[in-house]
C-alpha atoms as a PDB file:
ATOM      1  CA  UNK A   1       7.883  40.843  -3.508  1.00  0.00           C
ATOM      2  CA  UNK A   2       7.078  40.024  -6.641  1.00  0.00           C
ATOM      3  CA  UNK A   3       5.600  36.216  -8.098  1.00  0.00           C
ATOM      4  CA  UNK A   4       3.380  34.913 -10.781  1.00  0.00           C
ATOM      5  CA  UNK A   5       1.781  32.834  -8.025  1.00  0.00           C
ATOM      6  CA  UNK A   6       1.672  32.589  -4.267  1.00  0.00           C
ATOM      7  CA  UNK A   7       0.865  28.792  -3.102  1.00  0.00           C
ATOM      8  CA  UNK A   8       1.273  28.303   0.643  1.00  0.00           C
ATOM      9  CA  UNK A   9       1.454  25.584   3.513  1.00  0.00           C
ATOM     10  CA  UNK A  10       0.971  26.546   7.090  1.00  0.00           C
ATOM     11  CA  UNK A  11       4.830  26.424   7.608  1.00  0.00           C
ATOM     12  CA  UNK A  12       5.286  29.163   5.052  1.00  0.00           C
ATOM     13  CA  UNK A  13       2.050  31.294   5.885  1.00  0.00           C
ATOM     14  CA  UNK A  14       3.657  31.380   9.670  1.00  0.00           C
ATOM     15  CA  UNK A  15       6.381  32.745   7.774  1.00  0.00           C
ATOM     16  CA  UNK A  16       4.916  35.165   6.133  1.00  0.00           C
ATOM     17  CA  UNK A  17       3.006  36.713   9.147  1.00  0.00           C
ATOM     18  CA  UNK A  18       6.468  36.925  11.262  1.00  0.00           C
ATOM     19  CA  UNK A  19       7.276  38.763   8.671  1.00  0.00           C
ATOM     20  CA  UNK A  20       4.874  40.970   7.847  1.00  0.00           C
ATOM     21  CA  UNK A  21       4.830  41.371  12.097  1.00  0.00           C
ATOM     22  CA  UNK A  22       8.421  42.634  12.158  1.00  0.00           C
ATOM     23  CA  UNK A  23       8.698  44.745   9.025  1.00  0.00           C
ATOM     24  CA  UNK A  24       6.745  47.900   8.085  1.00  0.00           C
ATOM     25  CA  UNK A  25       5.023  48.002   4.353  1.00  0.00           C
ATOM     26  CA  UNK A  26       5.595  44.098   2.884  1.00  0.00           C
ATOM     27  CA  UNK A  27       3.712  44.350  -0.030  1.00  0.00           C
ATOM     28  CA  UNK A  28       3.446  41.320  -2.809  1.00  0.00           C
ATOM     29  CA  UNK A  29       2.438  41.930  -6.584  1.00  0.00           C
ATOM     30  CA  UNK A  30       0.902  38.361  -8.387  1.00  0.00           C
ATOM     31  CA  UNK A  31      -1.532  38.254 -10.889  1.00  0.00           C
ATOM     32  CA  UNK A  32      -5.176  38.899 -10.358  1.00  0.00           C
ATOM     33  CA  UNK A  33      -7.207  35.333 -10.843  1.00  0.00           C
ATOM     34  CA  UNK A  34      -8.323  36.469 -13.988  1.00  0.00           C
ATOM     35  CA  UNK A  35      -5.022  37.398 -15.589  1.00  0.00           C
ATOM     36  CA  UNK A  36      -3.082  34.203 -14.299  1.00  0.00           C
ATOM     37  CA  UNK A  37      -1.862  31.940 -16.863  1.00  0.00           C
ATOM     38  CA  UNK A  38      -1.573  29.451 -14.463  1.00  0.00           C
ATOM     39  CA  UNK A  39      -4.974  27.890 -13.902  1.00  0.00           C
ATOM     40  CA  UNK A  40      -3.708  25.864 -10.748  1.00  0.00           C
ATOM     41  CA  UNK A  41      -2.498  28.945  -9.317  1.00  0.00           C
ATOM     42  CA  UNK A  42      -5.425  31.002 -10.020  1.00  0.00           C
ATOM     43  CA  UNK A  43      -7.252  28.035  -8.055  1.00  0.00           C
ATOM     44  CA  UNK A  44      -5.545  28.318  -5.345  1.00  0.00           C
ATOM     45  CA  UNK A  45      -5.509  32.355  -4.928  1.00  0.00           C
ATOM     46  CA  UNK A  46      -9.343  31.676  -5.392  1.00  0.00           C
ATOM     47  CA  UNK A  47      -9.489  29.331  -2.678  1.00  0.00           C
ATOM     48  CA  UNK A  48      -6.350  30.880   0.067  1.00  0.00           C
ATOM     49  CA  UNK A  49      -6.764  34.707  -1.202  1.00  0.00           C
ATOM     50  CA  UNK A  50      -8.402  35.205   2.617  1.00  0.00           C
ATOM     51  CA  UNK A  51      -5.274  33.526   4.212  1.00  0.00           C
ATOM     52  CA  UNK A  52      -2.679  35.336   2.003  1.00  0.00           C
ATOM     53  CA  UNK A  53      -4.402  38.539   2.917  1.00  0.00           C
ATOM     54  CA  UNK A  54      -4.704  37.312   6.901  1.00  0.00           C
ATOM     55  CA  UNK A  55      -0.554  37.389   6.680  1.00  0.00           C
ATOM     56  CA  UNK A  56      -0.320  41.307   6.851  1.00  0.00           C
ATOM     57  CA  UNK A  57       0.940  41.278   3.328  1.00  0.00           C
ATOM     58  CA  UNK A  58      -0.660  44.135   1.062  1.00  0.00           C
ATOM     59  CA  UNK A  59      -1.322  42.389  -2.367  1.00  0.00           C
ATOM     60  CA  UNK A  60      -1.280  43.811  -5.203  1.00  0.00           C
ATOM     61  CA  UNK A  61      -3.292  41.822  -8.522  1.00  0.00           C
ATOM     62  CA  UNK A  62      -1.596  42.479 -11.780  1.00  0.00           C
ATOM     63  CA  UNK A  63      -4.142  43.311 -14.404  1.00  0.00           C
ATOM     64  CA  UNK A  64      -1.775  43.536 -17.441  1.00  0.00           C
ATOM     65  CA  UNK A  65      -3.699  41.229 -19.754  1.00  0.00           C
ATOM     66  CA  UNK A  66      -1.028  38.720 -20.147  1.00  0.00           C
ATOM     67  CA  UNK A  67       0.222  36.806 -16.954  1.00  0.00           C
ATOM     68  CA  UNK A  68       3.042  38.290 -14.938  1.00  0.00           C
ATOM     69  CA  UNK A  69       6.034  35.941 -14.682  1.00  0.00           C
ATOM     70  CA  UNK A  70       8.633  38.444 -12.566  1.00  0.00           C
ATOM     71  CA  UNK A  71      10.547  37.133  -9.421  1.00  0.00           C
ATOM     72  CA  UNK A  72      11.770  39.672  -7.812  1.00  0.00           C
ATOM     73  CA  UNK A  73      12.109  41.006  -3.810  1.00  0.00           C
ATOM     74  CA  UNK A  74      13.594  44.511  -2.557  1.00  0.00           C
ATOM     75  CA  UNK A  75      14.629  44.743   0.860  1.00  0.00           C
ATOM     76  CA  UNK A  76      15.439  48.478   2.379  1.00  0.00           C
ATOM     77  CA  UNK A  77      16.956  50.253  -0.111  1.00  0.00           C
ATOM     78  CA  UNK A  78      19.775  48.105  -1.394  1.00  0.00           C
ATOM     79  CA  UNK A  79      19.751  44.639  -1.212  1.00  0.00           C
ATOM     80  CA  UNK A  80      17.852  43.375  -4.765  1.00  0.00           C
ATOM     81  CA  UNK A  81      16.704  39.593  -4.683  1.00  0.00           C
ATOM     82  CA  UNK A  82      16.200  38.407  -8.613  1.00  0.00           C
ATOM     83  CA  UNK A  83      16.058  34.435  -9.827  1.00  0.00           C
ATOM     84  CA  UNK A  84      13.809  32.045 -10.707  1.00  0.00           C
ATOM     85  CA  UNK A  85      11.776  31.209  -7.118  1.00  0.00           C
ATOM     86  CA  UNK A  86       8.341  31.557  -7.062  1.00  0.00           C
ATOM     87  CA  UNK A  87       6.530  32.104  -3.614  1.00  0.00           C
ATOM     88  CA  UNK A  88       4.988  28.830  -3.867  1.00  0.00           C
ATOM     89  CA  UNK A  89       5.588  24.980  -2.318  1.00  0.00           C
ATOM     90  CA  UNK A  90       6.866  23.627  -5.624  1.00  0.00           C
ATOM     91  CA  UNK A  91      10.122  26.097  -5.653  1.00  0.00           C
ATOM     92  CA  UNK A  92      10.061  25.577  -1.871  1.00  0.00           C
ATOM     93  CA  UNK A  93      10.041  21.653  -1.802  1.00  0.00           C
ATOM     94  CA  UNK A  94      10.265  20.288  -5.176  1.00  0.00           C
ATOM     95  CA  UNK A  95      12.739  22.340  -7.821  1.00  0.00           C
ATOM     96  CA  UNK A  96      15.943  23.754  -7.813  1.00  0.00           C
ATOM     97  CA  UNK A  97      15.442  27.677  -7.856  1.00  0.00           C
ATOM     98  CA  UNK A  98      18.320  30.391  -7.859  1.00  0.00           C
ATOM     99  CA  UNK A  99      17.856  34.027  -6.963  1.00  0.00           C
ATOM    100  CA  UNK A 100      20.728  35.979  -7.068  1.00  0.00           C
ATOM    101  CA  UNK A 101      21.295  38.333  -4.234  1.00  0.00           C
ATOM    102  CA  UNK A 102      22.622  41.876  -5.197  1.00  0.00           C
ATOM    103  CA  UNK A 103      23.882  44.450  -2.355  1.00  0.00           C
ATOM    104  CA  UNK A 104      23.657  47.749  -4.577  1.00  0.00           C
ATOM    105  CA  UNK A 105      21.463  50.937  -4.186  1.00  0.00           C
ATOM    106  CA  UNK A 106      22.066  51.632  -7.628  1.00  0.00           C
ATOM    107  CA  UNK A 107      21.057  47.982  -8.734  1.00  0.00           C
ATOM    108  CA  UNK A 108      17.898  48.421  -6.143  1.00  0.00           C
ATOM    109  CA  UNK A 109      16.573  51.577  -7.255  1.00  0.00           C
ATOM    110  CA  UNK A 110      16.182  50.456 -11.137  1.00  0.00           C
ATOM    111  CA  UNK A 111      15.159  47.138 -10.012  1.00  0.00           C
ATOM    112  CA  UNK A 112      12.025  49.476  -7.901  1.00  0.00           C
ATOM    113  CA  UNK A 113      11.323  51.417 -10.973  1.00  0.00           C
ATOM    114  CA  UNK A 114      10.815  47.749 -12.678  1.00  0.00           C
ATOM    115  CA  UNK A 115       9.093  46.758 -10.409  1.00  0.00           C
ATOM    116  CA  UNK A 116       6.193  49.855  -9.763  1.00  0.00           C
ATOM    117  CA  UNK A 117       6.101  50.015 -13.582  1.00  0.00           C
ATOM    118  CA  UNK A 118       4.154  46.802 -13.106  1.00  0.00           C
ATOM    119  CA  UNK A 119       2.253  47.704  -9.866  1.00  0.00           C
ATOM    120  CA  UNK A 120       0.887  50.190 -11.698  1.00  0.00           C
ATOM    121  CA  UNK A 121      -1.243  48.232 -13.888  1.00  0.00           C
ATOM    122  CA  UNK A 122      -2.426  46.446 -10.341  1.00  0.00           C
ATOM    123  CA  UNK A 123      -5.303  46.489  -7.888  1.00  0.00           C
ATOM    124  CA  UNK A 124      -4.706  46.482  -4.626  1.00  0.00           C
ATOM    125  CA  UNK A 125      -6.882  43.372  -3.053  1.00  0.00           C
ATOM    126  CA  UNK A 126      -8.554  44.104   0.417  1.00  0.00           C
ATOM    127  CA  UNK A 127      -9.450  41.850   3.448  1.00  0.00           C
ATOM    128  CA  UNK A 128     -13.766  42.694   2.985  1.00  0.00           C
ATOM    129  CA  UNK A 129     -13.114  41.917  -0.650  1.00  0.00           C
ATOM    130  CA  UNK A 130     -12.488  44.787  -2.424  1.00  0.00           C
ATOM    131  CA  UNK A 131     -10.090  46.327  -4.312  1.00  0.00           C
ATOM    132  CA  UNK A 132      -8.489  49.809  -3.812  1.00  0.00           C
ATOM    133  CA  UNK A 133      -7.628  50.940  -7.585  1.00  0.00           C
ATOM    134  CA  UNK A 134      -5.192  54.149  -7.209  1.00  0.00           C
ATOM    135  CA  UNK A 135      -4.191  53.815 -10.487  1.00  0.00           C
ATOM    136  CA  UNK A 136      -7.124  53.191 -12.254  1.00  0.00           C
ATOM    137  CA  UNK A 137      -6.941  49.592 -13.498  1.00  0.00           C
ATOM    138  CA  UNK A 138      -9.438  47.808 -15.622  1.00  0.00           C
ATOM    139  CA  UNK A 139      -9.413  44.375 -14.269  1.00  0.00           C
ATOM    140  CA  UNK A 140      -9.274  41.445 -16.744  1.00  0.00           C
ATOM    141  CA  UNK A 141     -12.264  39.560 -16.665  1.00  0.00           C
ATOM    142  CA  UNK A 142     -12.373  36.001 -15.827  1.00  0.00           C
ATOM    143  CA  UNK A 143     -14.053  34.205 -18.695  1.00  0.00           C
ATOM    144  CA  UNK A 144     -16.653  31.802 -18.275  1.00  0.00           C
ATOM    145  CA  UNK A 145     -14.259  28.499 -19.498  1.00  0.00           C
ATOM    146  CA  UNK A 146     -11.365  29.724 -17.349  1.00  0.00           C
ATOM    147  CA  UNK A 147     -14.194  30.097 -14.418  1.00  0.00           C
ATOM    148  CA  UNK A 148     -15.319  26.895 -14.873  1.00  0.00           C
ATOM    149  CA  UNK A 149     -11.995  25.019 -15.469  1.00  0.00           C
ATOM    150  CA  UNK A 150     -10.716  26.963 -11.856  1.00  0.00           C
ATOM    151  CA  UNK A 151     -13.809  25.696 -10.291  1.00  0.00           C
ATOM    152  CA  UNK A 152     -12.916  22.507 -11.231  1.00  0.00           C
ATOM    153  CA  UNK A 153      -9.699  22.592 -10.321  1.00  0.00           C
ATOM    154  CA  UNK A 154      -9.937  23.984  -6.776  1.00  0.00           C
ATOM    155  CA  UNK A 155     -12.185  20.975  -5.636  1.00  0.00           C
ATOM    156  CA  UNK A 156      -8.718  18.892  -6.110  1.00  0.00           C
ATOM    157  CA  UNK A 157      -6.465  21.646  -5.133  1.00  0.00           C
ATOM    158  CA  UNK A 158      -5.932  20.313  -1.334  1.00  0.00           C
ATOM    159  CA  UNK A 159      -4.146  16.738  -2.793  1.00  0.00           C
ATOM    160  CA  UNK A 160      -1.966  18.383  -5.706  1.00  0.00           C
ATOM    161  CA  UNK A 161      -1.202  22.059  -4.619  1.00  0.00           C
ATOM    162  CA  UNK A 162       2.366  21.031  -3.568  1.00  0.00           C
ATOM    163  CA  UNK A 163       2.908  20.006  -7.631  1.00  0.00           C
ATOM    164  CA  UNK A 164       2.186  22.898  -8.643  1.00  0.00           C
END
């Protein structure tokens, strides 16, 4: 799965774990708090990162320097998912997202490639905190105004996160 930001009610984080219960190696790329362009989803990975992890899901930060804006899943090795939903309550709830549905192994495989030739440039985020960095990344650092301005935001996150 890939998404520029993950925002989640209960409903969705339920979800999420019955998924991650039933299916061997769910993994989810997003950007890394630092390289989101999004500052209200930065806020809110800063504040749920714990309960995204708590899912099962292996995340993946993207570290590219520039925010990550792809919305793609792969299931098995041929059905490709590829639209406009992001793995958050506003394209849940709010807007009207497509994602096209492709049943192709040839569609899937170079939709993979795609997608590892961003996982790549991505730290794997751990339960304790940590990262595991197979590939070397140097993670963007979170500058002191975007620091501040996501500290900010998250103390209002709980009565907006479904706008954003």
């Amino acid at each position: 799965i890939h998404t520029p930001y993950i925002i989640c009610n209960d409903y969705m984080y339920e979800g999420l774990t019955e998924v991650c219960d039933k299916v061997e190696n769910v993994s989810l790329m997003t950007n890394s708090i630092g390289n989101n362009g999004n500052p209200f989803g930065s806020a809110d990975y800063y504040v749920n990162k714990d309960k995204i992890l708590n899912t099962g899901l292996e995340v993946w930060e993207y570290e590219g320097g520039y925010s990550y804006h792809g919305k793609s899943i792969l299931i098995d090795d041929n059905i490709s998912v590829i639209g406009s939903f992001n793995v958050d309550m506003r394209s849940v709830y709010l807007d009207t997202e497509l994602m096209l549905v492709i049943d192709s192994r040839e569609i899937n495989s170079q939709l993979n490639e795609a997608m590892e030739s961003y996982e790549h440039i991505a730290r794997k985020a751990d339960a304790d905190g940590s990262y595991d960095n197979p590939y070397d990344v140097e993670p963007v650092e979170l500058t002191p105004y975007r620091e501040k301005r996501m500290k900010l935001i998250k103390n209002f996150i709980l009565w907006t996160r479904y706008l954003f």
